[in-house]
Protein backbone atom coordinates (compact mmCIF):
# COMPACT_ATOMS: atom_id res chain seq x y z
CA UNK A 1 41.88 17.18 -30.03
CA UNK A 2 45.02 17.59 -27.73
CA UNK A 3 47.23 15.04 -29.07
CA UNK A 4 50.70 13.80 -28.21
CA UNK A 5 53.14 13.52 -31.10
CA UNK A 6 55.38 11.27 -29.21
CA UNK A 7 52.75 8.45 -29.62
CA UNK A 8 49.84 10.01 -31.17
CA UNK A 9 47.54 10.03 -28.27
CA UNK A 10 45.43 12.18 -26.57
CA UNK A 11 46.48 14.45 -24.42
CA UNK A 12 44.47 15.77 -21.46
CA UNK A 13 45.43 18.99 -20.65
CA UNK A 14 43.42 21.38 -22.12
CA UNK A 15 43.49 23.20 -18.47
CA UNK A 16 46.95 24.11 -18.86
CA UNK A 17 46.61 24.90 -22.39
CA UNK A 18 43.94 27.43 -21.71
CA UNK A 19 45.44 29.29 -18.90
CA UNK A 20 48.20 30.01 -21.14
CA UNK A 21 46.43 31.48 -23.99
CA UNK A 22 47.10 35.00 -25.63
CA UNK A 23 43.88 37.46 -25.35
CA UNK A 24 43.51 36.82 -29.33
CA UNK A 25 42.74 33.48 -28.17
CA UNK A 26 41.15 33.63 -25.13
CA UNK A 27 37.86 33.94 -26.07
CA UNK A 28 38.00 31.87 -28.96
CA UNK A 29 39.18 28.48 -27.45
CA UNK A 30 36.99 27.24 -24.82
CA UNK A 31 36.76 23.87 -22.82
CA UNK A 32 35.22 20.85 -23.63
CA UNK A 33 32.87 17.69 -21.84
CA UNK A 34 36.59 15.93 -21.93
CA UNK A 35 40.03 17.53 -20.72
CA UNK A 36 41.48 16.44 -24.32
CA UNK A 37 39.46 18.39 -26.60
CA UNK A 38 39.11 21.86 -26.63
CA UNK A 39 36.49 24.40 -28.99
CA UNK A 40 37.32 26.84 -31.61
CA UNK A 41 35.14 29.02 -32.38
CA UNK A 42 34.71 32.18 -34.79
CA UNK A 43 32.48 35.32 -34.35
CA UNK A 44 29.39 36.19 -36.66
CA UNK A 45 30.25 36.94 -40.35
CA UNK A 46 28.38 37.55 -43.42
CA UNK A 47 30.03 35.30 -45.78
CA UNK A 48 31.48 31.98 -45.06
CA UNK A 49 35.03 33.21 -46.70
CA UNK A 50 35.66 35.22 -43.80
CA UNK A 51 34.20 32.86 -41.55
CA UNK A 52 36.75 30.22 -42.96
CA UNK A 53 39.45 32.92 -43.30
CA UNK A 54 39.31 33.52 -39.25
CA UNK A 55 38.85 29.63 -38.35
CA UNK A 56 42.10 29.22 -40.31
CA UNK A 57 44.22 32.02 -38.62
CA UNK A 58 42.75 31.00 -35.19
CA UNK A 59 44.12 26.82 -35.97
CA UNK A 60 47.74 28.85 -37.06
CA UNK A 61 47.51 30.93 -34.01
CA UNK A 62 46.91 27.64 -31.33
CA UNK A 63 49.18 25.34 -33.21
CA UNK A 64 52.54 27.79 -32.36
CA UNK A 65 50.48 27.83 -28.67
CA UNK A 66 50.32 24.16 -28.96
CA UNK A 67 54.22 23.66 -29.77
CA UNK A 68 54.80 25.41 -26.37
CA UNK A 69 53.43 22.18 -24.25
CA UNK A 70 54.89 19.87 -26.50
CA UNK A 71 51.30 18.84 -28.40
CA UNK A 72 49.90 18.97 -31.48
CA UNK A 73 45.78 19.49 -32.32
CA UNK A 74 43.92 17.39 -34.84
CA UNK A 75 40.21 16.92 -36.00
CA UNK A 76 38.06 13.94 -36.89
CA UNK A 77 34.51 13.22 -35.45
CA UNK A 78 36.77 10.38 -32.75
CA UNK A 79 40.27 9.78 -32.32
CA UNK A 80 41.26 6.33 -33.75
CA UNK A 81 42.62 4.76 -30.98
CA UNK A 82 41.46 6.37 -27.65
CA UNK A 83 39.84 3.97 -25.27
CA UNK A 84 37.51 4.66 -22.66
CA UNK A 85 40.09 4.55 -19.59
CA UNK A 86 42.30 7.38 -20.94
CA UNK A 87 38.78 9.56 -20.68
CA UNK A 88 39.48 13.04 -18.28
CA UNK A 89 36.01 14.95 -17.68
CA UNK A 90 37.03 18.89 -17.86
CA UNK A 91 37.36 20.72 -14.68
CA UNK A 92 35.23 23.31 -15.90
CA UNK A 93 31.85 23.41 -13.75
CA UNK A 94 29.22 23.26 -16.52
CA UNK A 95 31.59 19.85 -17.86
CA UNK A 96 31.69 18.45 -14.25
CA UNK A 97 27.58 18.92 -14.37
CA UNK A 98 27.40 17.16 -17.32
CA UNK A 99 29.75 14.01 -15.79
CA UNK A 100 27.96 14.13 -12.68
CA UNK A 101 24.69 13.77 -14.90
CA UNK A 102 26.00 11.57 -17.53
CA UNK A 103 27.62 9.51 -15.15
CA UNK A 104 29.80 6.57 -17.10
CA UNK A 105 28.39 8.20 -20.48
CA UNK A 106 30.63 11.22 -19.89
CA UNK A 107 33.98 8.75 -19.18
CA UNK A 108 33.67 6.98 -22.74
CA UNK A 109 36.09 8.89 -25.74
CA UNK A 110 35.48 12.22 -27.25
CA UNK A 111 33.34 12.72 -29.63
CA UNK A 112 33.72 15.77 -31.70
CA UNK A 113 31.65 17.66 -34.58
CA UNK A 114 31.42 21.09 -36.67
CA UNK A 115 28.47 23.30 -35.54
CA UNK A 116 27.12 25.79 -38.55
CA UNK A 117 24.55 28.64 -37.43
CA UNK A 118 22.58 30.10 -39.33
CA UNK A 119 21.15 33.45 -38.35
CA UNK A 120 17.23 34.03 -39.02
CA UNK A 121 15.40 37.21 -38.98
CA UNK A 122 12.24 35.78 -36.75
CA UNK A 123 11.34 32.84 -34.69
CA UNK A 124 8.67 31.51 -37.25
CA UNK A 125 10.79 31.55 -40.07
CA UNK A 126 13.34 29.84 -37.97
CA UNK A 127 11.25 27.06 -36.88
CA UNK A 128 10.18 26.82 -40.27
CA UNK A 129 13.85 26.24 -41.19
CA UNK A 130 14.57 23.36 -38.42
CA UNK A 131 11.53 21.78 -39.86
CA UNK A 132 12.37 21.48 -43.56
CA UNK A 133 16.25 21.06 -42.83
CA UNK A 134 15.52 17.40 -40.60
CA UNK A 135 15.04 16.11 -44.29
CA UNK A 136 18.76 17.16 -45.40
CA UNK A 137 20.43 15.89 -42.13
CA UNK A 138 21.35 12.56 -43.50
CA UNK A 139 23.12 13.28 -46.44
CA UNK A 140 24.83 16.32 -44.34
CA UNK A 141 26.24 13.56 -42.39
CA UNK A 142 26.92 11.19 -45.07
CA UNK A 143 28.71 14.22 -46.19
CA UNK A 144 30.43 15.18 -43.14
CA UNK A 145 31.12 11.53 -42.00
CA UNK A 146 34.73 11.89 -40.12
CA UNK A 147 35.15 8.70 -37.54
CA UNK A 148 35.58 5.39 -39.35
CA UNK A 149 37.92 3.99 -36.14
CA UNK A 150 37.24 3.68 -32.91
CA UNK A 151 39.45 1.59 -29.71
CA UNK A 152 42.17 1.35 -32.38
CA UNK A 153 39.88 -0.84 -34.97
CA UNK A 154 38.04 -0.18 -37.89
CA UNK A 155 34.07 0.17 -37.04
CA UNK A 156 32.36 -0.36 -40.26
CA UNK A 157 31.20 2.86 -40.09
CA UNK A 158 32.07 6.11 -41.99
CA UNK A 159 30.64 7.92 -39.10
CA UNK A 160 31.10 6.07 -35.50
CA UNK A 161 30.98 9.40 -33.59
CA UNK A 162 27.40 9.12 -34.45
CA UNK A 163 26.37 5.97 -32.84
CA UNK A 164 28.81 6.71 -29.68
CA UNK A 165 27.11 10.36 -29.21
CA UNK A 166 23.65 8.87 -29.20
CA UNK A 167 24.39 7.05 -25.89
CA UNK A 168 24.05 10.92 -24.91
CA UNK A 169 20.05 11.57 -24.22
CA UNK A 170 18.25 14.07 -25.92
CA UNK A 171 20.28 13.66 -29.08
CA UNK A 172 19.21 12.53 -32.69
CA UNK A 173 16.68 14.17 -35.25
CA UNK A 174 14.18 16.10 -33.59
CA UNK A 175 10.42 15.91 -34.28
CA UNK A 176 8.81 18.41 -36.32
CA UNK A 177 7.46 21.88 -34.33
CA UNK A 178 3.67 23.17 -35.03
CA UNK A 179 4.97 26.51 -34.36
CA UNK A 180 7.42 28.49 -32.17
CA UNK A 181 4.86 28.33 -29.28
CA UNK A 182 5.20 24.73 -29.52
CA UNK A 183 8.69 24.69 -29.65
CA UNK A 184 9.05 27.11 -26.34
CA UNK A 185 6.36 24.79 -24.93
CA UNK A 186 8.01 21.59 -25.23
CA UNK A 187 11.53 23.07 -23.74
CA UNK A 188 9.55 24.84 -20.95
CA UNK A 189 8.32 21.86 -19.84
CA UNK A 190 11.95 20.13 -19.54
CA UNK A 191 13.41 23.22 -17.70
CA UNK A 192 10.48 23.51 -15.24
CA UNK A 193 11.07 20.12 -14.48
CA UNK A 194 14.38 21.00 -13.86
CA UNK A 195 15.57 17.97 -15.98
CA UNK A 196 17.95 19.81 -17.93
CA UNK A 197 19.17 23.26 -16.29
CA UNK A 198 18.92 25.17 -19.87
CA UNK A 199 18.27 24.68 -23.69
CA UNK A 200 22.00 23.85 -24.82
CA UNK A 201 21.38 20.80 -22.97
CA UNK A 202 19.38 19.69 -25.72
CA UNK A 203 21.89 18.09 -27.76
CA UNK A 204 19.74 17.30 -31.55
CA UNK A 205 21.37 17.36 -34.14
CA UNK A 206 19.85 20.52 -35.97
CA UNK A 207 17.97 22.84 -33.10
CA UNK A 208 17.04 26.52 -32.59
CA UNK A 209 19.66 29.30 -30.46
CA UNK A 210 17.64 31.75 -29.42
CA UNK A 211 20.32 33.96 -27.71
CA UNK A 212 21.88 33.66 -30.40
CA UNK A 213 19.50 34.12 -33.25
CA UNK A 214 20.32 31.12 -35.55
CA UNK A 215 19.31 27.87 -36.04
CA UNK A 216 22.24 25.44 -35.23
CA UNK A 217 23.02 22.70 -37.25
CA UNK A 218 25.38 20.23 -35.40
CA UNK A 219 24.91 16.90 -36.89
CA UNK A 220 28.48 16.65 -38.91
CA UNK A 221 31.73 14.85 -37.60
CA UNK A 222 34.07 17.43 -37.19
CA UNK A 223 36.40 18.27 -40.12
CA UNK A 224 39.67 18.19 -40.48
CA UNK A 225 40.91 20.44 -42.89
CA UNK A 226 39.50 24.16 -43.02
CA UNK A 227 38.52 24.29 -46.82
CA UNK A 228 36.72 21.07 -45.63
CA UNK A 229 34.85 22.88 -42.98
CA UNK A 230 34.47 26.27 -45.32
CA UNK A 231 32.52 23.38 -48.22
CA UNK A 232 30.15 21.85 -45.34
CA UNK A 233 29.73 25.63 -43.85
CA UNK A 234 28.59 26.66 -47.51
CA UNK A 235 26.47 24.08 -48.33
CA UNK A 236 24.61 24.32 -44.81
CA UNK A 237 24.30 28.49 -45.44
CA UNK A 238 22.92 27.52 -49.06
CA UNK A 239 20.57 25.21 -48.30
CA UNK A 240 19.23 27.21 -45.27
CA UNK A 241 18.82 30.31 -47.58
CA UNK A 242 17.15 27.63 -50.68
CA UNK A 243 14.48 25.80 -47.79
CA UNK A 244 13.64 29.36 -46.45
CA UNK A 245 12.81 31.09 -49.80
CA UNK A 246 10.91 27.67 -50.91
CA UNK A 247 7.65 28.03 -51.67
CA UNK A 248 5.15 25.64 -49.16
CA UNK A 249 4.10 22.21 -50.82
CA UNK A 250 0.07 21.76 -51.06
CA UNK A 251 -1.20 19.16 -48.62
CA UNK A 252 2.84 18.32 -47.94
CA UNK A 253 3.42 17.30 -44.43
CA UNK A 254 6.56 16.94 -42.51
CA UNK A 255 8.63 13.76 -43.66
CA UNK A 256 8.31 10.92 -41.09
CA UNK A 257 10.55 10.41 -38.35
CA UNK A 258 11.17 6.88 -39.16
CA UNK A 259 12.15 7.86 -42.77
CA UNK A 260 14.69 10.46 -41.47
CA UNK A 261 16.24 8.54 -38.91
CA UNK A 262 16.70 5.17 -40.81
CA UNK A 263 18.63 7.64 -43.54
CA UNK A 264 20.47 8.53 -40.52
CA UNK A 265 21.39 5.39 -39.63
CA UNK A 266 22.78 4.36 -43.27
CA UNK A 267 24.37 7.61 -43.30
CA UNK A 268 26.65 7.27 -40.30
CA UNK A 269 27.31 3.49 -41.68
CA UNK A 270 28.00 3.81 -45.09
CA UNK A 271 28.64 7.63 -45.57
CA UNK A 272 29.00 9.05 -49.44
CA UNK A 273 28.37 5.28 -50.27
CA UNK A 274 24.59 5.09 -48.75
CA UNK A 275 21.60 4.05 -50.67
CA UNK A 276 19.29 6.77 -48.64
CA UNK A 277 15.51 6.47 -48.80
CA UNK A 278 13.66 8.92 -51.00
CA UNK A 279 11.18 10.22 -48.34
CA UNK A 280 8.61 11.12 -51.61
CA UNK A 281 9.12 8.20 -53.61
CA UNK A 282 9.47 5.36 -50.80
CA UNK A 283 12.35 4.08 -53.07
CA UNK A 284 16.47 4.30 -52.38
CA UNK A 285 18.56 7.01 -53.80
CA UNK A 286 22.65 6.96 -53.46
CA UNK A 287 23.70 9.74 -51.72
CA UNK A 288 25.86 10.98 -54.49
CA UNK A 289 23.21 11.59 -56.53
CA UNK A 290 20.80 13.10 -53.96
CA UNK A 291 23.98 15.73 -53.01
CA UNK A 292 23.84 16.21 -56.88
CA UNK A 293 20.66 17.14 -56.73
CA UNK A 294 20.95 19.39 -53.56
CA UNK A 295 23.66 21.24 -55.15
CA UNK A 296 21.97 22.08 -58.08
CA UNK A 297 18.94 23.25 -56.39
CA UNK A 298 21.83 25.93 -53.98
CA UNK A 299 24.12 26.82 -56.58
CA UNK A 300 21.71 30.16 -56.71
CA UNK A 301 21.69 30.87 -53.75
CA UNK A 302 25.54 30.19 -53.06
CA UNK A 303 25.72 32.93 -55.89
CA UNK A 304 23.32 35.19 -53.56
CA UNK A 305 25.21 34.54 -50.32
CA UNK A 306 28.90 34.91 -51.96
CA UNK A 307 29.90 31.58 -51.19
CA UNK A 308 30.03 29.78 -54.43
CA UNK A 309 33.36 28.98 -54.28
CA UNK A 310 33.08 26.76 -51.11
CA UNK A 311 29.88 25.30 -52.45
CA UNK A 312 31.74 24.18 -55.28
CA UNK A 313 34.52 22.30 -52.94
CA UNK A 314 31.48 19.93 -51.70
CA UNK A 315 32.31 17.77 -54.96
CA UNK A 316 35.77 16.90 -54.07
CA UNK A 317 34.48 16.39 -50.35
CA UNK A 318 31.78 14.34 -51.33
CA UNK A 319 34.05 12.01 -53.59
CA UNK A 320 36.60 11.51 -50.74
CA UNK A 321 35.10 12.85 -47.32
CA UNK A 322 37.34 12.58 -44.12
CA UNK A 323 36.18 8.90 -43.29
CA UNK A 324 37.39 7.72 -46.76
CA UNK A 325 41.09 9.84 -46.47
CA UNK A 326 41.40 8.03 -43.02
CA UNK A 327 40.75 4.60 -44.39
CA UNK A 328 43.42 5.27 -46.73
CA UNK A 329 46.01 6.75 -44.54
CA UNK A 330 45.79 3.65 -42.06
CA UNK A 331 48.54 1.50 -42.67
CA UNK A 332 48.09 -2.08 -41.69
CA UNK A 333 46.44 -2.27 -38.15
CA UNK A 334 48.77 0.72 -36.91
CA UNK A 335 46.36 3.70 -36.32
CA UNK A 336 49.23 6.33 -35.29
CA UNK A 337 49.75 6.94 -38.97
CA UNK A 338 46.08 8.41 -39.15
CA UNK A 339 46.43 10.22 -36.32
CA UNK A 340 49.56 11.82 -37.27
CA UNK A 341 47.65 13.08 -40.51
CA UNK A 342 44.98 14.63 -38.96
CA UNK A 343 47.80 17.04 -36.89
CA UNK A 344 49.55 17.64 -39.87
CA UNK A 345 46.07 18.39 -42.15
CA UNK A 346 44.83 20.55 -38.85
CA UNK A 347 46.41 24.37 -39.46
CA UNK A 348 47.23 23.66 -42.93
CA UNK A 349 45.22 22.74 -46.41
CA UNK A 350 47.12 20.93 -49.11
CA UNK A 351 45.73 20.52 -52.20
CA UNK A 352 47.97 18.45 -53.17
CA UNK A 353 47.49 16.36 -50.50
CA UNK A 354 43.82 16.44 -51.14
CA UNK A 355 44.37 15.09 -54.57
CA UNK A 356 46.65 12.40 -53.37
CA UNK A 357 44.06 11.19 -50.94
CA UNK A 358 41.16 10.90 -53.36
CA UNK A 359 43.59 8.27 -55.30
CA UNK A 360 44.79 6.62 -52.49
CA UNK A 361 41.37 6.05 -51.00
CA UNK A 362 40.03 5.01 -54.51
CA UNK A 363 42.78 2.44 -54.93
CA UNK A 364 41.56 1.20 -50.90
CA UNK A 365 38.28 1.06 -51.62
């Protein structure tokens, strides 16, 4: 987010920003559906480290390009107090598409989250993947969960970005593919229709890139620290590499969509606090203990992918998670303060800081 430190808000000018960009930015930081947020994005690596270890000199690099206009840049899944009538559509034509589409969807506040590919050898082993990982989406955004204000108040939920995003069509869990034929089938039919002009236009929350090679998982608020996005980066890499070397279950079909998406639902509500269904035993399971569980079953594989490290930093995120370190940095009914942590968390990690919050959001909640 473009944000304005005189008052916190957002700030639409991500035109102007852009233009002005180095060439070691330039193809990193791209526009966005609205003309306050922009995307940062790193190239293909091997090991999360270095993936994390780019994102964080890219955030350095934009912040001393941000303190050229005058703004600041922040992350959460929403800013807390944007309303709907300071919304700017990009000018960029695939964002003026999407308005024209969208219509009054595309003029509500930005909505923002952290994409993780994953690149697979082979489209059946891929589809595989986006099968078996619909099961782990809700407690990867229980996890993630980033946007507990929105209009200035408190929402209820952990994750509000969630339930705002959804207006959007085409979003959500999607179902469960036979096959890679199936999958090209069912997207061939929406492009021949000319309903949607290309396959980014479906906007799930975990779906297959094939230009790209990876499956995309893209259900997670967006973080706001980078050792918070290096622990949810880790954990999606992990459990990618943990589904795809799993054996198939006997007779085991894929968990129902009604199962998935009511976890969903208490997910973005309650966050690290949900009672999630357990999809085997029809009974509940806190999420805590189920991203015990999950972490156990990837802590080989972390080991395998060289990422261990960042795996193990899904603890602390899991006890205090961006939605909780909000909550605790609101002061009274007066939002700015949260906003004005998010820009100062955004290029820099404090551990410290970190600790702090996990007390101060204890003592809140």
């Amino acid at each position: 987010m473009l944000i304005d430190p005189r008052d916190w808000s957002l700030a639409s000018r991500s035109d102007e920003v852009i233009a002005g960009l180095g060439p070691e930015l330039r193809d990193r930081v791209t526009p966005e559906t609205h003309a306050a947020v922009m995307e940062v994005t790193t190239g293909v690596h091997r090991r999360v480290a270095d993936a994390v270890a780019e994102l964080a000199a890219l955030r350095c690099q934009l912040s001393r390009a941000l303190a050229g206009h005058g703004l600041r840049a922040g992350v959460a899944g929403m800013h807390p107090t944007a309303v709907g009538s300071d919304t700017v559509v990009s000018s960029h034509a695939r964002y003026r598409a999407i308005g024209a589409s969208m219509r009054v969807l595309a003029r509500r506040e930005p909505t923002l989250a952290t994409h993780v590919h994953v690149g697979i050898a082979d489209p059946r082993a891929a589809v595989r993947l986006l099968n078996r990982l619909r099961l782990h989406l809700p407690l990867l955004l229980a996890l993630s969960a980033n946007s507990p204000f929105w209009q200035g108040r408190a929402t209820g939920f952990a994750s509000t970005r969630t339930t705002v995003f959804d207006a959007f069509p085409r979003t959500g869990v999607a179902r469960a593919f036979r096959d890679y034929a199936d999958w090209v089938g069912r997207v061939d039919a929406l492009l021949r229709s000319g309903a949607i002009a290309d396959p980014s236009l479906l906007w799930w929350d975990a779906r297959l890139q094939p230009r790209y090679g990876t499956v995309e998982v893209r259900i997670m608020d967006a973080q706001t620290t980078v050792a918070d996005v290096g622990a949810v980066a880790a954990l999606v890499q992990s459990l990618a590499l943990c589904e795809l070397e799993r054996p198939d279950s006997p007779g085991g079909g894929p968990p129902a969509n009604e199962l998935i998406e009511e976890n969903r639902f208490l997910a973005a509500r309650d966050g690290m606090r949900a009672l999630l269904i357990d999809v085997a035993s029809g009974g509940r399971i806190a999420a805590v203990d189920q991203l015990d569980a999950v972490l156990a079953a990837c802590g080989p594989w972390a080991d395998v992918l060289g990422c261990g490290r960042e795996l193990e930093a899904v603890r602390r995120l899991g006890a205090c998670n961006g939605a909780a370190r909000q909550v605790a940095h609101a002061h009274g009914r007066d939002l700015r303060a949260v906003t004005a942590h998010l820009a100062r968390a955004y290029a820099t990690d404090l551990p410290m800081q970190a600790d702090e919050d996990v007390g101060a959001a204890r003592r809140a909640a």
